[in-house]
PDB file of N, CA and C in Angstrom:
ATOM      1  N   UNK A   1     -38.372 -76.948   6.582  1.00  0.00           N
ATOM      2  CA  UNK A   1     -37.305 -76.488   7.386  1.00  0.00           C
ATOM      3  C   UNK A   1     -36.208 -75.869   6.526  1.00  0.00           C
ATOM      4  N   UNK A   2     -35.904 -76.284   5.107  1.00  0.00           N
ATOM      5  CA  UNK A   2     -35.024 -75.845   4.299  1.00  0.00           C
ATOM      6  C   UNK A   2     -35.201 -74.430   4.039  1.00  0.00           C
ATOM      7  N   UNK A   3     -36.875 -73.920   4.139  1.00  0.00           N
ATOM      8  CA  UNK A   3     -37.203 -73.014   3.553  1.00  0.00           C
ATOM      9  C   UNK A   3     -36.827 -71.732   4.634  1.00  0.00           C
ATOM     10  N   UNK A   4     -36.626 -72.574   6.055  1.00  0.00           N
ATOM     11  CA  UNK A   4     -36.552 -71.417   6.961  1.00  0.00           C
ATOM     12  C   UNK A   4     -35.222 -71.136   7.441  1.00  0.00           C
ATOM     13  N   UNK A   5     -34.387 -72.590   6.912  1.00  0.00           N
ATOM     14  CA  UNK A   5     -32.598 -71.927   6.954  1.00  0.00           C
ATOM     15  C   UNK A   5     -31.986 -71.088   6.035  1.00  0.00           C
ATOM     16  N   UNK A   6     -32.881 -71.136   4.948  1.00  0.00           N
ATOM     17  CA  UNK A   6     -32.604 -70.371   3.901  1.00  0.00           C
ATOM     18  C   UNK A   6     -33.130 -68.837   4.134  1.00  0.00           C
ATOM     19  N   UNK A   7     -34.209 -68.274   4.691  1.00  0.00           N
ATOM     20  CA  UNK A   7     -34.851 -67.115   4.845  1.00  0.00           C
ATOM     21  C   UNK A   7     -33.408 -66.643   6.114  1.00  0.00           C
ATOM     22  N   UNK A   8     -33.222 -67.474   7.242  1.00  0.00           N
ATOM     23  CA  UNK A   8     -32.368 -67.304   8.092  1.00  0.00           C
ATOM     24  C   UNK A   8     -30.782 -66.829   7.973  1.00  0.00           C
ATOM     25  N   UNK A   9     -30.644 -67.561   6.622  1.00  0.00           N
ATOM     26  CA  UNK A   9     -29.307 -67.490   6.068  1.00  0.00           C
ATOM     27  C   UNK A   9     -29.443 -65.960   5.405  1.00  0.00           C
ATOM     28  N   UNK A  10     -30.375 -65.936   4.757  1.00  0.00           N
ATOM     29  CA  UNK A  10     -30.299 -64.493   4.044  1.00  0.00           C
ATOM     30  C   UNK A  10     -30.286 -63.413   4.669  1.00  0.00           C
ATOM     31  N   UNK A  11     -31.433 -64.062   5.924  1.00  0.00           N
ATOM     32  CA  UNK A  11     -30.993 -62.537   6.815  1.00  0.00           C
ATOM     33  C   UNK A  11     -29.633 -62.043   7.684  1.00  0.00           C
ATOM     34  N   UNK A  12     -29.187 -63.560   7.698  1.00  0.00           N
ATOM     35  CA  UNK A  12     -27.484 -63.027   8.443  1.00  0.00           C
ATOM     36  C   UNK A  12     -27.159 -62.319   7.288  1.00  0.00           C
ATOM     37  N   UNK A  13     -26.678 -63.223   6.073  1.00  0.00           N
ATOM     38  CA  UNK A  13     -26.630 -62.398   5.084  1.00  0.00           C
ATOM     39  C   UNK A  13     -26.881 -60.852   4.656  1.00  0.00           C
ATOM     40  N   UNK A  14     -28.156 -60.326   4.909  1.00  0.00           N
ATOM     41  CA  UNK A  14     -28.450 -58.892   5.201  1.00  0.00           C
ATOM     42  C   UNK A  14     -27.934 -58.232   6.222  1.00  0.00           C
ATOM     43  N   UNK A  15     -27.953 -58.830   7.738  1.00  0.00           N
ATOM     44  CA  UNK A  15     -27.977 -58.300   8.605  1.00  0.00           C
ATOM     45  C   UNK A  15     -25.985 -58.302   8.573  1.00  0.00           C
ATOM     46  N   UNK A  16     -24.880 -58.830   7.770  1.00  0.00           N
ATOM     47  CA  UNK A  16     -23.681 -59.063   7.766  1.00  0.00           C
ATOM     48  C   UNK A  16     -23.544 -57.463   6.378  1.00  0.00           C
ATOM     49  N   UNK A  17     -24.536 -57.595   5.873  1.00  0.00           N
ATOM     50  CA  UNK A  17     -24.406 -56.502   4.581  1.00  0.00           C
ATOM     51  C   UNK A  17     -24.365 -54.741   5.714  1.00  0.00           C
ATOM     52  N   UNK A  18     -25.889 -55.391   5.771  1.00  0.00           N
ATOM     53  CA  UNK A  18     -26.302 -53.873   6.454  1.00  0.00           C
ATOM     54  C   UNK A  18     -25.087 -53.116   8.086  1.00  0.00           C
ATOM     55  N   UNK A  19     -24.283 -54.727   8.113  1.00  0.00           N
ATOM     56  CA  UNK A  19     -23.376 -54.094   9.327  1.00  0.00           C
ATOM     57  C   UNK A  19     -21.932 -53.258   8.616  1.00  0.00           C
ATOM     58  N   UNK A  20     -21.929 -54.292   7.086  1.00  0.00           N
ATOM     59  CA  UNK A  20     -20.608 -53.371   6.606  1.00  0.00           C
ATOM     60  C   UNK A  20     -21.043 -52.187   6.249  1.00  0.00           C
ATOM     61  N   UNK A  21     -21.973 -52.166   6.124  1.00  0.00           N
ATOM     62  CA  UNK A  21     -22.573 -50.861   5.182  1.00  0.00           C
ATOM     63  C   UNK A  21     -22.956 -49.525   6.415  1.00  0.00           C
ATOM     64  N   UNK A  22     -22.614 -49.921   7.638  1.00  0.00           N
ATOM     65  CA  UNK A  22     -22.903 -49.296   8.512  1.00  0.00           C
ATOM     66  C   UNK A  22     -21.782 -48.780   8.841  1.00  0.00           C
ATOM     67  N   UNK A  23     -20.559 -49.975   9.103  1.00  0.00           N
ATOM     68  CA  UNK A  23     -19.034 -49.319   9.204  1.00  0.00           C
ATOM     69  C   UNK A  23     -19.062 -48.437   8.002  1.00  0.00           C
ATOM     70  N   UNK A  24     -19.090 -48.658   7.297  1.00  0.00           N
ATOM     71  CA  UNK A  24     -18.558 -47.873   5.455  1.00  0.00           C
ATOM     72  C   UNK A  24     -19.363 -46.543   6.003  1.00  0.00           C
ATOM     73  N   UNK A  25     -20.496 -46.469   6.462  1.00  0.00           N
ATOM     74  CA  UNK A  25     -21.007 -45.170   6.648  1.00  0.00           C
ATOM     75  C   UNK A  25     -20.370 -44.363   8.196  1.00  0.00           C
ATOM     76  N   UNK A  26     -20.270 -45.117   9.047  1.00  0.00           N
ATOM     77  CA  UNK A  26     -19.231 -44.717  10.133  1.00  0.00           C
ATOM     78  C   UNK A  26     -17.693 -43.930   9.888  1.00  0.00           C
ATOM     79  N   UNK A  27     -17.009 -44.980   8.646  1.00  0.00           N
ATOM     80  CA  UNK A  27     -15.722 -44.500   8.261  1.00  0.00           C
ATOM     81  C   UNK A  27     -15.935 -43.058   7.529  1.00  0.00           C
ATOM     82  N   UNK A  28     -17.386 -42.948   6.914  1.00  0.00           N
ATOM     83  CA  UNK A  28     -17.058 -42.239   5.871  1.00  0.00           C
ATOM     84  C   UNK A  28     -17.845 -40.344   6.796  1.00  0.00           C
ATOM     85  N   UNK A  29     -18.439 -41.015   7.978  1.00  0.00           N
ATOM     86  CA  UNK A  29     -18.913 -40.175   8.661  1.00  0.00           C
ATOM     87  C   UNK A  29     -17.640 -39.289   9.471  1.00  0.00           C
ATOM     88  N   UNK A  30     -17.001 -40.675   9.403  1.00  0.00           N
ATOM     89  CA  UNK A  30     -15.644 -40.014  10.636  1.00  0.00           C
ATOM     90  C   UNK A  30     -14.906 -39.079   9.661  1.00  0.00           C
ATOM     91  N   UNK A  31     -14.549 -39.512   7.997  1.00  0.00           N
ATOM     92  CA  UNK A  31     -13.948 -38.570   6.864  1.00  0.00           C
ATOM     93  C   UNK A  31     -14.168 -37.537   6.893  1.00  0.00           C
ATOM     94  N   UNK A  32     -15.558 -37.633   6.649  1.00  0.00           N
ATOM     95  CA  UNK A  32     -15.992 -35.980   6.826  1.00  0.00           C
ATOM     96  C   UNK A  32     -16.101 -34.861   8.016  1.00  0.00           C
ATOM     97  N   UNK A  33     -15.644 -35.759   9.065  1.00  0.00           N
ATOM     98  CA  UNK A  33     -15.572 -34.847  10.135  1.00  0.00           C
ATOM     99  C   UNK A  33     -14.075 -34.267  10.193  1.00  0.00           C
ATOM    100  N   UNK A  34     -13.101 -35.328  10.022  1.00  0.00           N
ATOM    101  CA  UNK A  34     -11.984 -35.235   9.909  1.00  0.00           C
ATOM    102  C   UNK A  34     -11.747 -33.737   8.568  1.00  0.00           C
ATOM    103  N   UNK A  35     -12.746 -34.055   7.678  1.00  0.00           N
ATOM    104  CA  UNK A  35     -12.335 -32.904   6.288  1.00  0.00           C
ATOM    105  C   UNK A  35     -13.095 -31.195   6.800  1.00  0.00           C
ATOM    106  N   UNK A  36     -14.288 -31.604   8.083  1.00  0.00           N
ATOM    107  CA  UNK A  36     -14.334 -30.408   8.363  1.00  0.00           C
ATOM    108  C   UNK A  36     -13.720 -29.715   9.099  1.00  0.00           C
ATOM    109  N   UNK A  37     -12.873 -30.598  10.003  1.00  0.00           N
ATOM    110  CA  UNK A  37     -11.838 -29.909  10.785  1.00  0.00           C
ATOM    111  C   UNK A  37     -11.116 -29.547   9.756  1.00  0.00           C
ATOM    112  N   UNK A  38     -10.171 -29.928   8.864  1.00  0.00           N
ATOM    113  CA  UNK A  38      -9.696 -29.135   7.766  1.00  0.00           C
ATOM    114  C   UNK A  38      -9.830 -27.984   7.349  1.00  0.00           C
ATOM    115  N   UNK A  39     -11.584 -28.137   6.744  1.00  0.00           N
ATOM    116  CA  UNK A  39     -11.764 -26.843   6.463  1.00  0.00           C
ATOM    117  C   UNK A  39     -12.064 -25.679   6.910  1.00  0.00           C
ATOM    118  N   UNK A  40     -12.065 -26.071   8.499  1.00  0.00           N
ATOM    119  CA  UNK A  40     -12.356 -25.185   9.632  1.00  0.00           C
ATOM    120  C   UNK A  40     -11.056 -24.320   9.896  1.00  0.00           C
ATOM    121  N   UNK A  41      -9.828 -25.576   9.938  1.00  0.00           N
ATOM    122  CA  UNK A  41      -8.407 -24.817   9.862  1.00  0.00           C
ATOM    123  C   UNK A  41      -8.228 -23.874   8.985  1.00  0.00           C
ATOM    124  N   UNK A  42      -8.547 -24.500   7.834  1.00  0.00           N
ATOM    125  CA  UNK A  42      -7.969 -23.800   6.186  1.00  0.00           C
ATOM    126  C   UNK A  42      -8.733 -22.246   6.610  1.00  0.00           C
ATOM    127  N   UNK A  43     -10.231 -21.707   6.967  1.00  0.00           N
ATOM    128  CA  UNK A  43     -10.680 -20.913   6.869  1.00  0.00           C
ATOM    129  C   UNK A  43      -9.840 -19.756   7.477  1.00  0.00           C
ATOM    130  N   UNK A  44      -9.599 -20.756   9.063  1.00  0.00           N
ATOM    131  CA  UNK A  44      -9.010 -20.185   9.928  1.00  0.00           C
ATOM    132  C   UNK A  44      -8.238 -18.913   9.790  1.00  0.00           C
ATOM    133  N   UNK A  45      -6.886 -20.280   8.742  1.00  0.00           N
ATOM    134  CA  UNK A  45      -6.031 -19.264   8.239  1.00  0.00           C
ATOM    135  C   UNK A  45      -6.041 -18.403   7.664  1.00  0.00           C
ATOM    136  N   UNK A  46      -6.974 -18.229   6.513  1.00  0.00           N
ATOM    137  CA  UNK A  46      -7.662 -17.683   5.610  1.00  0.00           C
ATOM    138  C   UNK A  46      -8.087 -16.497   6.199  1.00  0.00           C
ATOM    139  N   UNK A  47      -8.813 -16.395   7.531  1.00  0.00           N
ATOM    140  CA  UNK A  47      -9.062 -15.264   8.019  1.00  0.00           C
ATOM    141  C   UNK A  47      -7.837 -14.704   8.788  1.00  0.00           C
ATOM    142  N   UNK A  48      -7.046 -14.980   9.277  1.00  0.00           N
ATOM    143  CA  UNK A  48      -5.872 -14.768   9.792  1.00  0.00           C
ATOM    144  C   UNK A  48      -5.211 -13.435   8.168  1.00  0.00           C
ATOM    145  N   UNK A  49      -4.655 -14.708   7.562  1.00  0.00           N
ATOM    146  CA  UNK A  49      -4.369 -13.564   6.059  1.00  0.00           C
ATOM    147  C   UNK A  49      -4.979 -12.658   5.686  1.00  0.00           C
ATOM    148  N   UNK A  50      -6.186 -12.416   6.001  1.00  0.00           N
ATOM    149  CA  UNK A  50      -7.131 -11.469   5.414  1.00  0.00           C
ATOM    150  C   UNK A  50      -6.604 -10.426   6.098  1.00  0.00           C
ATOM    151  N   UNK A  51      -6.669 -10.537   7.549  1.00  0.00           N
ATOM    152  CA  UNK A  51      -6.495  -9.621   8.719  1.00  0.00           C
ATOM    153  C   UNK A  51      -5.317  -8.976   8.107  1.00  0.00           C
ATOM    154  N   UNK A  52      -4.219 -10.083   8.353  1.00  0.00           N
ATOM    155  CA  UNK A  52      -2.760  -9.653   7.711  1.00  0.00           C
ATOM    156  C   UNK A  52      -3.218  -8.206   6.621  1.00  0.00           C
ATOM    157  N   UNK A  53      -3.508  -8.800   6.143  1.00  0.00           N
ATOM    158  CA  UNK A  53      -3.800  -8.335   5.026  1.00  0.00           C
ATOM    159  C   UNK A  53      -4.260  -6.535   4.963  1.00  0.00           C
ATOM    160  N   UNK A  54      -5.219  -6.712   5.630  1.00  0.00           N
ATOM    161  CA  UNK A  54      -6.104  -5.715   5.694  1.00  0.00           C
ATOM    162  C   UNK A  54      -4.884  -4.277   6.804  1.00  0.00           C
ATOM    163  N   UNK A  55      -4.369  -5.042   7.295  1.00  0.00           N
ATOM    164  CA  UNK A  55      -3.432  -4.006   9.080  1.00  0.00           C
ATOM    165  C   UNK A  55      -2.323  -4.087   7.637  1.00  0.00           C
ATOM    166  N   UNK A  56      -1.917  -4.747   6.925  1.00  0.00           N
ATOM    167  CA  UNK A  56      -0.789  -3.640   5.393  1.00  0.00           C
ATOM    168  C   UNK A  56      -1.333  -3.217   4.867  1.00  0.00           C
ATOM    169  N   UNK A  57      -3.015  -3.600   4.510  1.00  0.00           N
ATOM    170  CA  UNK A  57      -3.130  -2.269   3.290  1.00  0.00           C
ATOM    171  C   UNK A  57      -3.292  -0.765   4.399  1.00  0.00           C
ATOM    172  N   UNK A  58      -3.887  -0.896   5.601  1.00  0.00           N
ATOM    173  CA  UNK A  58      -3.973   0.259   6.586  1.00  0.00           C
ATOM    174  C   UNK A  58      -2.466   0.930   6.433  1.00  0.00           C
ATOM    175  N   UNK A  59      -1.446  -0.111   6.862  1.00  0.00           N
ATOM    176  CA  UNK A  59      -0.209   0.295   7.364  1.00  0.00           C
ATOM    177  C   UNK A  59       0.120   1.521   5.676  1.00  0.00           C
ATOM    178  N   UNK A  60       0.145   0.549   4.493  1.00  0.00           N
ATOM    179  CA  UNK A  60       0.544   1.449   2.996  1.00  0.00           C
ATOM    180  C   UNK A  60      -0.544   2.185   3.321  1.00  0.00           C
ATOM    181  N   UNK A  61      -1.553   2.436   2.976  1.00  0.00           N
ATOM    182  CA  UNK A  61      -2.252   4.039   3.031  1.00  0.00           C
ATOM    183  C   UNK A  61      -1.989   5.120   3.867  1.00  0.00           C
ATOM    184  N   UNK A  62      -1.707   4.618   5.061  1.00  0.00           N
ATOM    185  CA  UNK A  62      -1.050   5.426   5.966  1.00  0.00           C
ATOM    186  C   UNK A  62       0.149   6.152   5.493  1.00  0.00           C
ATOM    187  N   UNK A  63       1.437   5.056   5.132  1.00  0.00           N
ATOM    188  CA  UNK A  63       2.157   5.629   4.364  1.00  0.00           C
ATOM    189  C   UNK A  63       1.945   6.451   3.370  1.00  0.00           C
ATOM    190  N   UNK A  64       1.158   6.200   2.275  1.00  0.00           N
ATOM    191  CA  UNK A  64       0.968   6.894   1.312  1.00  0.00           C
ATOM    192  C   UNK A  64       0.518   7.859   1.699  1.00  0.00           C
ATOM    193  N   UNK A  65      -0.404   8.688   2.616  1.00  0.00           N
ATOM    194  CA  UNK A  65      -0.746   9.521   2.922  1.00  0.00           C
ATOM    195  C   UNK A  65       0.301  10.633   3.550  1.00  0.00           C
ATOM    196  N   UNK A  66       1.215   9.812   4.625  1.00  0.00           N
ATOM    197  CA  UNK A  66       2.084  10.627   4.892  1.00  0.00           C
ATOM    198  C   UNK A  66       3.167  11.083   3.771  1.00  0.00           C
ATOM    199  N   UNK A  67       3.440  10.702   2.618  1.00  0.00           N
ATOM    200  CA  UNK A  67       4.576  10.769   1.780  1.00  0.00           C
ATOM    201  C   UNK A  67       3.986  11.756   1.226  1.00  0.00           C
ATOM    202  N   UNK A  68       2.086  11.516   0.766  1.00  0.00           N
ATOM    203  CA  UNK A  68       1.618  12.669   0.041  1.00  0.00           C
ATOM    204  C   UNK A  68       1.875  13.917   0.748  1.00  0.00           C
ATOM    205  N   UNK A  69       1.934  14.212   2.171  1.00  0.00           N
ATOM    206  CA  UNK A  69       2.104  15.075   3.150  1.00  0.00           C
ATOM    207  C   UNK A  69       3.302  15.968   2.704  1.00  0.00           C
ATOM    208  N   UNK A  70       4.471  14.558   2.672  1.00  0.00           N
ATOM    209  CA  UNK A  70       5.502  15.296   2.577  1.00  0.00           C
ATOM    210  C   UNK A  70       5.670  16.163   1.625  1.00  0.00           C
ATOM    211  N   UNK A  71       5.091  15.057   0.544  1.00  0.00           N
ATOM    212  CA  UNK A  71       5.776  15.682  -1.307  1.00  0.00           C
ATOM    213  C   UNK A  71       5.007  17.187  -1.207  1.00  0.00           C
ATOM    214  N   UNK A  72       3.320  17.291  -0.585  1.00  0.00           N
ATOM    215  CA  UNK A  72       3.239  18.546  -0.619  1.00  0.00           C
ATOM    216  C   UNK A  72       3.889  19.855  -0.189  1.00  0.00           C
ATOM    217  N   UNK A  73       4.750  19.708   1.467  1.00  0.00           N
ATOM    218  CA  UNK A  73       5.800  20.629   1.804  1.00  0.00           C
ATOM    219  C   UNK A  73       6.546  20.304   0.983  1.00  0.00           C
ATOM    220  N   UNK A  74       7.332  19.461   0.285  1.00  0.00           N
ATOM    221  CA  UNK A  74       8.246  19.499  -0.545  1.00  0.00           C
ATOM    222  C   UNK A  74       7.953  20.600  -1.565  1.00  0.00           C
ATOM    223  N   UNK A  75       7.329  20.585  -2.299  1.00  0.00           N
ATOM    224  CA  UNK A  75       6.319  21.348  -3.430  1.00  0.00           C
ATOM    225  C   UNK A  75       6.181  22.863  -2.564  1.00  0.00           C
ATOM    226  N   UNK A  76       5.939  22.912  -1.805  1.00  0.00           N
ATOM    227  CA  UNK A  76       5.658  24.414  -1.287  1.00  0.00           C
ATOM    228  C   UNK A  76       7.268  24.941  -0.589  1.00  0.00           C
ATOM    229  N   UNK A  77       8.073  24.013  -0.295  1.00  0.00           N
ATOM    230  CA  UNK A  77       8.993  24.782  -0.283  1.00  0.00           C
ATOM    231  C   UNK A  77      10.227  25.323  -1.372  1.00  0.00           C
ATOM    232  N   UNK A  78       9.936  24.454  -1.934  1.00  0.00           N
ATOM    233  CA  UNK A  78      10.346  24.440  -3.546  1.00  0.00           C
ATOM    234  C   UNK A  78      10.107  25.603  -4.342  1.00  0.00           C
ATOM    235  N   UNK A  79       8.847  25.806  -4.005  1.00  0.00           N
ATOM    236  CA  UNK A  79       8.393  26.774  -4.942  1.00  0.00           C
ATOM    237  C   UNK A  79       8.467  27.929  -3.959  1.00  0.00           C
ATOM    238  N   UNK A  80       9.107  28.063  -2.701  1.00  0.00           N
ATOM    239  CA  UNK A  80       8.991  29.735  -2.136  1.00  0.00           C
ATOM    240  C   UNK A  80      10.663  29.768  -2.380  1.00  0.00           C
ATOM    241  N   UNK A  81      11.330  28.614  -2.775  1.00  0.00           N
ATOM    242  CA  UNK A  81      13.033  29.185  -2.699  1.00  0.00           C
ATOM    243  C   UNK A  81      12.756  29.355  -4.664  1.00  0.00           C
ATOM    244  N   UNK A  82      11.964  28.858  -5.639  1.00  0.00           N
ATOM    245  CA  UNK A  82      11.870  29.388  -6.480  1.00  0.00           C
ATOM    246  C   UNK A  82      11.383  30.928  -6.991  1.00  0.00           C
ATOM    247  N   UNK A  83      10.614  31.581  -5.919  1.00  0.00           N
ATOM    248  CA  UNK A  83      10.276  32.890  -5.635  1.00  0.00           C
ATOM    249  C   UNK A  83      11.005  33.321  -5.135  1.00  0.00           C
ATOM    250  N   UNK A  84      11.631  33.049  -4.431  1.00  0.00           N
ATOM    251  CA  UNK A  84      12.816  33.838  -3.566  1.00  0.00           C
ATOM    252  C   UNK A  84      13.644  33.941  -4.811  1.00  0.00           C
ATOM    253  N   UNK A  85      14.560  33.232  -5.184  1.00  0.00           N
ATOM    254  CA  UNK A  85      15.602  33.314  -6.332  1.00  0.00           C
ATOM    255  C   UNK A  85      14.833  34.159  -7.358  1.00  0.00           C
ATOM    256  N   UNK A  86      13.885  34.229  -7.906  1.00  0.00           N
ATOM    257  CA  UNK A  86      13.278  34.870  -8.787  1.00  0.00           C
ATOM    258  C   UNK A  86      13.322  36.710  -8.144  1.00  0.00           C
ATOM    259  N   UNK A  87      13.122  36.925  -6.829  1.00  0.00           N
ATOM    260  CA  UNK A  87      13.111  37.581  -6.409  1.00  0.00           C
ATOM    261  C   UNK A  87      14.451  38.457  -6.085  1.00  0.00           C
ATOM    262  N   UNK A  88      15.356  37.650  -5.671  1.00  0.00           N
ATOM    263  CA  UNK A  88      16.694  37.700  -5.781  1.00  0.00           C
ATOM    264  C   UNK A  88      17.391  38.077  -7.401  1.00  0.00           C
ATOM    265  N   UNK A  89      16.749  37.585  -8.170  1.00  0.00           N
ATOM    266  CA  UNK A  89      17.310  37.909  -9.628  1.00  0.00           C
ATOM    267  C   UNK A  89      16.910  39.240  -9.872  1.00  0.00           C
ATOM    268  N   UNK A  90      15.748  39.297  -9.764  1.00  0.00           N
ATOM    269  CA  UNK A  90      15.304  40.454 -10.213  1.00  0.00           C
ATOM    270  C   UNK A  90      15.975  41.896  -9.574  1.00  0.00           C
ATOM    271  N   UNK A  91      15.979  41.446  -7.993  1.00  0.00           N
ATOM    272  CA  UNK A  91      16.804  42.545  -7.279  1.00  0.00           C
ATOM    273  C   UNK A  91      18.296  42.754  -7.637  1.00  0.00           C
ATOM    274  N   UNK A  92      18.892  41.354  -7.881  1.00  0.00           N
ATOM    275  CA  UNK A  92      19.927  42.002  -8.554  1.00  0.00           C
ATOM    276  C   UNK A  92      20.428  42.255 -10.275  1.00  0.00           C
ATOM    277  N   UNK A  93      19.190  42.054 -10.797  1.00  0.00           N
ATOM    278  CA  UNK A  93      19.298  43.034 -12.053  1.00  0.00           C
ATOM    279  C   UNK A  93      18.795  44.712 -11.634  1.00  0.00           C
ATOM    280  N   UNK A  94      18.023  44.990 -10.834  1.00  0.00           N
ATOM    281  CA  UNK A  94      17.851  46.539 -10.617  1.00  0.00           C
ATOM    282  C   UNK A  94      19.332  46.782 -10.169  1.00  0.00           C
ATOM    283  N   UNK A  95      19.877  46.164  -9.148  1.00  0.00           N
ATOM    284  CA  UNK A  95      21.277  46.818  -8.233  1.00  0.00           C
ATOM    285  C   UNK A  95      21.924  47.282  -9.963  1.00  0.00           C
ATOM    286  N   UNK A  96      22.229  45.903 -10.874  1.00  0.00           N
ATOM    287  CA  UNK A  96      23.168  46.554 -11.561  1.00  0.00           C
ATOM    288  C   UNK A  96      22.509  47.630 -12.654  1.00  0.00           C
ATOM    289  N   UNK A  97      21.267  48.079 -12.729  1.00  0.00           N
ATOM    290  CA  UNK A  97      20.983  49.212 -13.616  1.00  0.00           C
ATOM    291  C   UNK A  97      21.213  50.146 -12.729  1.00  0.00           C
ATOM    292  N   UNK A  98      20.812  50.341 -11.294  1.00  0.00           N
ATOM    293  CA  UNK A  98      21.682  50.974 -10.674  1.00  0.00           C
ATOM    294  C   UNK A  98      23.111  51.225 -10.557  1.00  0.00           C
ATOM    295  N   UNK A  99      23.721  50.658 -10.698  1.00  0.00           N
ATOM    296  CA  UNK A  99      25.380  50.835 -10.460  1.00  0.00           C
ATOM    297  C   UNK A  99      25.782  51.054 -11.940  1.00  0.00           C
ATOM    298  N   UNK A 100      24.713  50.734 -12.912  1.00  0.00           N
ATOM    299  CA  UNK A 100      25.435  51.683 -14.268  1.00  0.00           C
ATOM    300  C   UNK A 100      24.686  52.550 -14.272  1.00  0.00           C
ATOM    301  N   UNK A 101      23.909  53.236 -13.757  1.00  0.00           N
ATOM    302  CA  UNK A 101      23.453  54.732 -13.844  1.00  0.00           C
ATOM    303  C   UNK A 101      24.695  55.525 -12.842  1.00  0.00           C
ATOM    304  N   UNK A 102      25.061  54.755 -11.798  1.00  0.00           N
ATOM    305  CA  UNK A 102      25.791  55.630 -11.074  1.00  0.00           C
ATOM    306  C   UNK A 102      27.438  55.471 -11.949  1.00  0.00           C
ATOM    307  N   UNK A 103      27.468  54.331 -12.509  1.00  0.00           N
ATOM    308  CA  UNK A 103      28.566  54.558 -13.167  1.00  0.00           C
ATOM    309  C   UNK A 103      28.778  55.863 -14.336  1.00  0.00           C
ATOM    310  N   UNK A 104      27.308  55.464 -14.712  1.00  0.00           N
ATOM    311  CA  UNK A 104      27.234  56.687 -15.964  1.00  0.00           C
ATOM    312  C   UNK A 104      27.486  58.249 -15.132  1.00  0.00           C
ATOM    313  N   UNK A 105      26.797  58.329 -14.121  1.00  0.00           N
ATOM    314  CA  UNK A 105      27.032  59.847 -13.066  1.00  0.00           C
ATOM    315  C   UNK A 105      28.392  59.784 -13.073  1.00  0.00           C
ATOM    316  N   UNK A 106      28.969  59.016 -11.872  1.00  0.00           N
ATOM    317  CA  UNK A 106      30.277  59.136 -12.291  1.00  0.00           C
ATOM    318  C   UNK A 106      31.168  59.528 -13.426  1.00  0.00           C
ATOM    319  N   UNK A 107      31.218  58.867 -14.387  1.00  0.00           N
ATOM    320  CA  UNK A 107      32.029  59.225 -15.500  1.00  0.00           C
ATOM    321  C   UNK A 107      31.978  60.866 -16.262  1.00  0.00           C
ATOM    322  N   UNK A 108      30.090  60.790 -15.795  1.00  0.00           N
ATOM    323  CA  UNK A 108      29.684  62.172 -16.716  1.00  0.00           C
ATOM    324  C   UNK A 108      30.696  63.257 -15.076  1.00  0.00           C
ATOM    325  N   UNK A 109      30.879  63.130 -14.162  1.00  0.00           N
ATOM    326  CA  UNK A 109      30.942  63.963 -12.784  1.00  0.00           C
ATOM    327  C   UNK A 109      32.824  63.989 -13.435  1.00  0.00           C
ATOM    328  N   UNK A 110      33.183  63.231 -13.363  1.00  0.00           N
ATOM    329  CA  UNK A 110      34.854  63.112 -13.650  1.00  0.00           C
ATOM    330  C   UNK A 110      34.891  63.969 -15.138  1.00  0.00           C
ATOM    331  N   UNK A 111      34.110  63.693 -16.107  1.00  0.00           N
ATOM    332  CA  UNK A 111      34.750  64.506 -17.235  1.00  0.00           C
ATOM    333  C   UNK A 111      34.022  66.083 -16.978  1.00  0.00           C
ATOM    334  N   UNK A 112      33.148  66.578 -16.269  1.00  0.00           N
ATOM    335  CA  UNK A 112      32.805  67.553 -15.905  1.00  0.00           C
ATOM    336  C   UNK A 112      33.897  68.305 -15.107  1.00  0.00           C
ATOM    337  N   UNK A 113      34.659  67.500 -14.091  1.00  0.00           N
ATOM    338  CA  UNK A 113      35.866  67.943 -13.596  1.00  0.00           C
ATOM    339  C   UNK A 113      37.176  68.297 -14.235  1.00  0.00           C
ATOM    340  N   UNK A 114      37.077  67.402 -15.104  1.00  0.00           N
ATOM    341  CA  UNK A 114      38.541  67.660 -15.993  1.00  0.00           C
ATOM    342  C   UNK A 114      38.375  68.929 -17.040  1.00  0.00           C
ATOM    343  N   UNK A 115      37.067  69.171 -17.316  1.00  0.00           N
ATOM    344  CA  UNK A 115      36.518  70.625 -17.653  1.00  0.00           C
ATOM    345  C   UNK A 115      36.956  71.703 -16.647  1.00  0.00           C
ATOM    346  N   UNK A 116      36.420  71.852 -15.728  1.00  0.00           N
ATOM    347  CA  UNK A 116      36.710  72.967 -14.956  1.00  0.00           C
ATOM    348  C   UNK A 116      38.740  73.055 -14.217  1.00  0.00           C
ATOM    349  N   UNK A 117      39.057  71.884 -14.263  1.00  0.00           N
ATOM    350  CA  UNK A 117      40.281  71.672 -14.019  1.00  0.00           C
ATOM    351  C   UNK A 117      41.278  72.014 -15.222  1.00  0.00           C
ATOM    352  N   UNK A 118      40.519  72.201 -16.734  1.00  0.00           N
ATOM    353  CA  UNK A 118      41.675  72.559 -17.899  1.00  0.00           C
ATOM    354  C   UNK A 118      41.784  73.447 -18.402  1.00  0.00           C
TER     355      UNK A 118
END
């Protein structure tokens, strides 16, 4: 009979092991559910930022594209008031080789007069 309180005892014994060992796997089952909701959040966000992310780099290229837009009319108008002025210079260096040729007529027309006048 000793031999069968003893087999009896061991198995509460087991059967007291195998129940903590069942919570311990329960607690540790519930952990990890608890850590995948976590990492379900964490992703969450993670994709959230990305998005973020992705609608500014759209938003800056956009920009950048339009600025490139601009700087190019900038550049082309730049360079037709630099033709223009160039154009403008030039016209008024002819006016004044003009107005000293007519100065030169003139002067030669006045001392031609003071000839026939002396």
């Amino acid at each position: 009979m000793g031999n069968i309180q003893q087999v009896i005892c061991e198995l509460q014994h087991d059967i007291s092991r195998i129940a903590e060992v069942n919570k311990e796997s329960q607690q540790q089952t519930h952990d990890s559910v608890a850590n995948v909701g976590q990492m379900v959040e964490t992703l969450r966000l993670v994709g959230d930022a990305v998005t973020t992310t992705t609608r500014m780099n759209l938003q800056i290229t956009s920009a950048a594209e339009e600025q490139s837009s601009v700087a190019e009319e900038i550049i082309r108008s730049v360079t037709l008031i630099r033709d223009t002025t160039d154009s403008l210079t030039e016209q008024a260096a002819e006016s004044a080789s003009v107005n000293d040729a007519l100065n030169q007529l003139t002067a030669h027309q006045q001392a031609l007069m003071q000839r026939f006048q002396a």
